[in-house]
N, C-alpha and C. Protein backbone atom coordinates (compact mmCIF):
# COMPACT_ATOMS: atom_id res chain seq x y z
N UNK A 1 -16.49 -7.36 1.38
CA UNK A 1 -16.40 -5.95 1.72
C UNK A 1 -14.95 -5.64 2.12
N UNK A 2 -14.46 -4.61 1.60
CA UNK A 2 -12.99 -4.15 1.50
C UNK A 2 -12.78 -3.72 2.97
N UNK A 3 -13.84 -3.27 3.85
CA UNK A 3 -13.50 -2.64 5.01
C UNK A 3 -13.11 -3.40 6.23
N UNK A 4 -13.22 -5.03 5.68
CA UNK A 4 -13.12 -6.08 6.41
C UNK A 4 -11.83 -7.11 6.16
N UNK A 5 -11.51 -6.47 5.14
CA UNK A 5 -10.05 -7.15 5.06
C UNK A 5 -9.01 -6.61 5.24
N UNK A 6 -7.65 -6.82 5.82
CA UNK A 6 -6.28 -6.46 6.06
C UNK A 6 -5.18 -6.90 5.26
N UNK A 7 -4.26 -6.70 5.04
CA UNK A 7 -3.46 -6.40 4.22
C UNK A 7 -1.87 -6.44 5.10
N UNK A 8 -1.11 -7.62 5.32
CA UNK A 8 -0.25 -7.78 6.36
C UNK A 8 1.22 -8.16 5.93
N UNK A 9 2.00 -7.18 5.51
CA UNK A 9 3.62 -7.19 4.95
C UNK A 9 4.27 -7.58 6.30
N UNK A 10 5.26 -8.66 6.09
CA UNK A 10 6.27 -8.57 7.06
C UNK A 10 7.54 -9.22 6.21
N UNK A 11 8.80 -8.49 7.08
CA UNK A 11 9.71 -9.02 6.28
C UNK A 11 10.69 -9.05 7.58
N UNK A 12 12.51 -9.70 7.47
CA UNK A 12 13.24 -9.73 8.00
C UNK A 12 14.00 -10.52 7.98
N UNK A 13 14.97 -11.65 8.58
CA UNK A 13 16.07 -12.44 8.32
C UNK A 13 15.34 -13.60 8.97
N UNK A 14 15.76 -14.55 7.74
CA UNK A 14 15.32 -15.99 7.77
C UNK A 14 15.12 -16.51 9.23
N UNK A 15 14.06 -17.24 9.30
CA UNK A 15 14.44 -17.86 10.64
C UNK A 15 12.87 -18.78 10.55
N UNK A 16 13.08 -20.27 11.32
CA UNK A 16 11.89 -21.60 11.96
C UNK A 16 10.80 -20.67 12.20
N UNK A 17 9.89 -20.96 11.43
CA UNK A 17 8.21 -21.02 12.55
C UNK A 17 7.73 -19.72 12.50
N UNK A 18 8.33 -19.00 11.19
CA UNK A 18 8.21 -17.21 11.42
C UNK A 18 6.36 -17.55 10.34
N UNK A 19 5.86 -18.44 9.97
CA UNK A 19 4.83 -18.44 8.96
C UNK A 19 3.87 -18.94 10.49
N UNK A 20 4.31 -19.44 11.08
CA UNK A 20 3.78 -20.47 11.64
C UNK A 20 3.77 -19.32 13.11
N UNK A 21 4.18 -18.64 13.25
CA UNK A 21 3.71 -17.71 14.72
C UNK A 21 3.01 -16.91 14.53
N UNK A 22 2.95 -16.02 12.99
CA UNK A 22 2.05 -14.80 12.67
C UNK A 22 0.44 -15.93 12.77
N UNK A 23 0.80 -16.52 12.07
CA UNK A 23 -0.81 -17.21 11.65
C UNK A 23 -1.82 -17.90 13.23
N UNK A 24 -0.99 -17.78 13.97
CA UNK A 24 -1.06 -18.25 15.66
C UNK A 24 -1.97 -17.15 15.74
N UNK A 25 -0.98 -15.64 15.20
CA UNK A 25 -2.11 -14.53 16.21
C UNK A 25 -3.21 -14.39 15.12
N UNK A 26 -2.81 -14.50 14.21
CA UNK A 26 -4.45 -14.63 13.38
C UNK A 26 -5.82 -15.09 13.84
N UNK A 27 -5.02 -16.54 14.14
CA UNK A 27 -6.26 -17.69 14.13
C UNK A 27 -6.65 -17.28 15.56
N UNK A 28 -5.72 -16.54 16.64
CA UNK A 28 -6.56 -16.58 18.09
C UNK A 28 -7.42 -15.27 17.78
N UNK A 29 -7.16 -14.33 16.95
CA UNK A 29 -8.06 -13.45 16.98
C UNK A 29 -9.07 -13.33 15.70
N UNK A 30 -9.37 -14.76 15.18
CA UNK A 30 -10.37 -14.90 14.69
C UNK A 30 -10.20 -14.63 12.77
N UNK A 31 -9.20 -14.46 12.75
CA UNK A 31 -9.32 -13.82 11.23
C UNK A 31 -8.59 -15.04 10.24
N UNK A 32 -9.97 -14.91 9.11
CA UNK A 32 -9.07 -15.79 7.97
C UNK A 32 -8.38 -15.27 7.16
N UNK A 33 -7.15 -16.06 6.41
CA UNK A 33 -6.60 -15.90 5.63
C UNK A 33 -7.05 -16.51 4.37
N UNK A 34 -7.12 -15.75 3.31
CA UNK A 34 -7.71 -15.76 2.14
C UNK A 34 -6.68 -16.03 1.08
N UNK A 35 -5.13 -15.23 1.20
CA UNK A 35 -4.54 -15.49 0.32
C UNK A 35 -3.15 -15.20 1.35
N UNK A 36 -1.85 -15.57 0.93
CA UNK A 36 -0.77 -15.81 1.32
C UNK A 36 0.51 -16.25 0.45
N UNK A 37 1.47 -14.97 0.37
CA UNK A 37 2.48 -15.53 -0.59
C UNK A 37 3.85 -14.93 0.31
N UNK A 38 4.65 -15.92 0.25
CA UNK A 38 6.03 -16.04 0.90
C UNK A 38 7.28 -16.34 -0.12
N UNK A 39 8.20 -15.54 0.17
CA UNK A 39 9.52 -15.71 -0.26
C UNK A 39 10.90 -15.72 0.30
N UNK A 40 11.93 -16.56 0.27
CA UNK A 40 13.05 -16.05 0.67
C UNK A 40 13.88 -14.78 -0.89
N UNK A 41 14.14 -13.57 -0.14
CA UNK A 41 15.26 -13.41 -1.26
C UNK A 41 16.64 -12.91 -0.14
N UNK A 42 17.65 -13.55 -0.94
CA UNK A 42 19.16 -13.31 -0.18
C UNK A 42 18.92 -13.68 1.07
N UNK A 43 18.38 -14.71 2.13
CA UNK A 43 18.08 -14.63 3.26
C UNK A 43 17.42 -13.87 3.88
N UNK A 44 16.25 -12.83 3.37
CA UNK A 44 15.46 -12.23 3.99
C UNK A 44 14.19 -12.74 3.51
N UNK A 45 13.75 -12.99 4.46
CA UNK A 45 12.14 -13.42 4.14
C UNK A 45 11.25 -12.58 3.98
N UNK A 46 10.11 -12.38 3.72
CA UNK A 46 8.96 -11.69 3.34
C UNK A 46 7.85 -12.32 2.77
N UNK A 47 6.80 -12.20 3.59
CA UNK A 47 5.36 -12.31 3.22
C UNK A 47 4.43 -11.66 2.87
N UNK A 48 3.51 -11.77 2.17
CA UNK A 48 2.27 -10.99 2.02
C UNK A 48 1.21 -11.85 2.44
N UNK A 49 0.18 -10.74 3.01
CA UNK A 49 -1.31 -11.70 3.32
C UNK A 49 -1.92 -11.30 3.33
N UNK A 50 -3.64 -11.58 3.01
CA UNK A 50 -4.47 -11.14 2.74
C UNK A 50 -5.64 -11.60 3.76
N UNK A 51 -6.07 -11.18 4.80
CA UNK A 51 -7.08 -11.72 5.70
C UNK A 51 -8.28 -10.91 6.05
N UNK A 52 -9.61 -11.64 6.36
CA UNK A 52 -10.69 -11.51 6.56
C UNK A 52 -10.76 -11.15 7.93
N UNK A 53 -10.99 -9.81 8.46
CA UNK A 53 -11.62 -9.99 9.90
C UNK A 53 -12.68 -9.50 10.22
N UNK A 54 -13.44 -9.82 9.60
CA UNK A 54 -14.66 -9.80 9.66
C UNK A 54 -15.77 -10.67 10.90
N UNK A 55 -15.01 -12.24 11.27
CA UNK A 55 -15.46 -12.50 12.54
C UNK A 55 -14.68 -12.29 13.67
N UNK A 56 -13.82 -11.45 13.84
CA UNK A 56 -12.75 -11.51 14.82
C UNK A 56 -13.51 -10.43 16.15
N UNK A 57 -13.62 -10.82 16.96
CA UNK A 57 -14.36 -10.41 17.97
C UNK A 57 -13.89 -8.88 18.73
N UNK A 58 -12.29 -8.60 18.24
CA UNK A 58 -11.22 -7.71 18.81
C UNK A 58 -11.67 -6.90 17.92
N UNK A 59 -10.69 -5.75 18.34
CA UNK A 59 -11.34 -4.25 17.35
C UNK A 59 -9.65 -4.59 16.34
N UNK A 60 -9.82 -3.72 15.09
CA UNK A 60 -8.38 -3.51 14.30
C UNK A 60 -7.39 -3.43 15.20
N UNK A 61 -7.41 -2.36 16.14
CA UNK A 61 -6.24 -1.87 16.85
C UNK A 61 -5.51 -2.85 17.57
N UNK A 62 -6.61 -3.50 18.04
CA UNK A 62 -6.32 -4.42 18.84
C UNK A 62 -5.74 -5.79 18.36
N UNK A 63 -5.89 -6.16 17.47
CA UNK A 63 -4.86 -7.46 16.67
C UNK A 63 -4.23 -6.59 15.84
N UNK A 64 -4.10 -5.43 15.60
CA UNK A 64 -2.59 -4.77 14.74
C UNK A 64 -1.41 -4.84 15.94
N UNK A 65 -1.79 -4.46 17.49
CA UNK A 65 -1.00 -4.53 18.27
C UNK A 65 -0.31 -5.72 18.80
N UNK A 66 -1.31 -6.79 18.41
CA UNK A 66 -0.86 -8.09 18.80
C UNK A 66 0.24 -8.02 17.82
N UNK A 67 0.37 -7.89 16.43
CA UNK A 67 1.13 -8.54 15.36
C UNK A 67 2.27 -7.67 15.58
N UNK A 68 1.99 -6.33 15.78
CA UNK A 68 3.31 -5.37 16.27
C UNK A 68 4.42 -6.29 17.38
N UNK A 69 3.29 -6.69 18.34
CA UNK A 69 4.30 -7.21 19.04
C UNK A 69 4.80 -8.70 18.82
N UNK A 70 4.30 -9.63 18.26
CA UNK A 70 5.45 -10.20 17.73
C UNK A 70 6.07 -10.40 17.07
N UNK A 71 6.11 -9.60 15.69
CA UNK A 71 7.23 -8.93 15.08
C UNK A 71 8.26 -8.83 15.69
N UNK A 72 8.10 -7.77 17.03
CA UNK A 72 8.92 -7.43 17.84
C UNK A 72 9.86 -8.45 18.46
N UNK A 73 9.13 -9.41 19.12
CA UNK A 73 9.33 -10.89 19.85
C UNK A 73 10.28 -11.38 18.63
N UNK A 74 10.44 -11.20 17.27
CA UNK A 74 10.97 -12.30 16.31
C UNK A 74 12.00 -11.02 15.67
N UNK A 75 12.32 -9.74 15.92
CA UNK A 75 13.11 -9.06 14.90
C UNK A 75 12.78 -9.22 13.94
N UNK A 76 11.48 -8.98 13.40
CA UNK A 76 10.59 -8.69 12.01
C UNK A 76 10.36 -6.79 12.17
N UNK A 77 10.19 -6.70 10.54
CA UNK A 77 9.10 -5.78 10.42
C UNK A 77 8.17 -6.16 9.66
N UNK A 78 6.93 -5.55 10.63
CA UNK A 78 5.30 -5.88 10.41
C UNK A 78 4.62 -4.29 9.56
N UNK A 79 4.04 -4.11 8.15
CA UNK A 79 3.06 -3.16 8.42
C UNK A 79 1.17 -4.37 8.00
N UNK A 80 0.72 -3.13 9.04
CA UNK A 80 -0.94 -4.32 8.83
C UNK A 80 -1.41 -2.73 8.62
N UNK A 81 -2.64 -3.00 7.42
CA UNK A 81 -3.02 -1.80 6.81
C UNK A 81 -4.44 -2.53 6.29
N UNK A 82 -5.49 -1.92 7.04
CA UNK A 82 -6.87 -2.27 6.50
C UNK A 82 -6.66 -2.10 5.06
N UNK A 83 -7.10 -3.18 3.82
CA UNK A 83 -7.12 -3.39 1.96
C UNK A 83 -7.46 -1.62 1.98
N UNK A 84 -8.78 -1.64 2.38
CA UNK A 84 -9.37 -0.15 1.38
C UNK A 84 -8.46 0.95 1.35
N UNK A 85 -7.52 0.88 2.67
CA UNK A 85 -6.31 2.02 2.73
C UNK A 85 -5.33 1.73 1.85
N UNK A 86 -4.86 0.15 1.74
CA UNK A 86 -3.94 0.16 0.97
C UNK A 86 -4.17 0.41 -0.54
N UNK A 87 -5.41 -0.21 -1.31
CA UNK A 87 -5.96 0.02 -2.36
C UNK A 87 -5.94 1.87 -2.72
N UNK A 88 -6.70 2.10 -2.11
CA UNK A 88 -6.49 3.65 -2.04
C UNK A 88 -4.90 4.75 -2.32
N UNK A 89 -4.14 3.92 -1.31
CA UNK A 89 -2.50 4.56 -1.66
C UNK A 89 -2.15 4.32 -2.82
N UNK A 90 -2.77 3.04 -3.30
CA UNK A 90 -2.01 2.36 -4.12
C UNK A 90 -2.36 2.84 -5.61
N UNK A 91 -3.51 3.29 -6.04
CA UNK A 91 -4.13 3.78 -6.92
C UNK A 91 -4.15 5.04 -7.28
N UNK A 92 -3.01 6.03 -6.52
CA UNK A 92 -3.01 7.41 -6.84
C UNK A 92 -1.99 7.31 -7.67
């Protein structure tokens, strides 16, 4: 079900453990990752991800704010966009 998956862009300047801290707030707030693709280009990194929160006990708002903030903590930008919204933008 589309209403249960998220959709999580982040990008910003290279740096240790930036795969490895987002997936921290994932896993404490319960959500799997289904799919995941990473790149460096020119020293800026960027990910895409695709996760299930469907058992995550927190509401959306509430692990979008987590990821806001450590973005913040790392000089990233984060957007997290429930699939059906992004599907939707994406298809007009």
């Amino acid at each position: 079900m589309d209403g249960q998956k998220i959709i999580v862009t982040i990008s910003g300047q290279d740096q240790v453990g930036i795969v490895m801290k987002f997936t921290t707030v994932l896993t404490e707030f319960n959500v799997n990752i289904e799919d995941i693709k990473q790149t460096l280009m020119q020293g800026q990194f960027v990910m895409f991800l695709l996760g299930d929160i469907s058992n995550s006990t927190s509401t959306f708002k509430e692990l979008k704010q987590a990821l806001l903030d450590k973005a913040n903590e790392l000089g990233m930008e984060i957007w997290i966009q429930k699939k059906e919204i992004f599907d939707k933008m994406h298809n007009i």
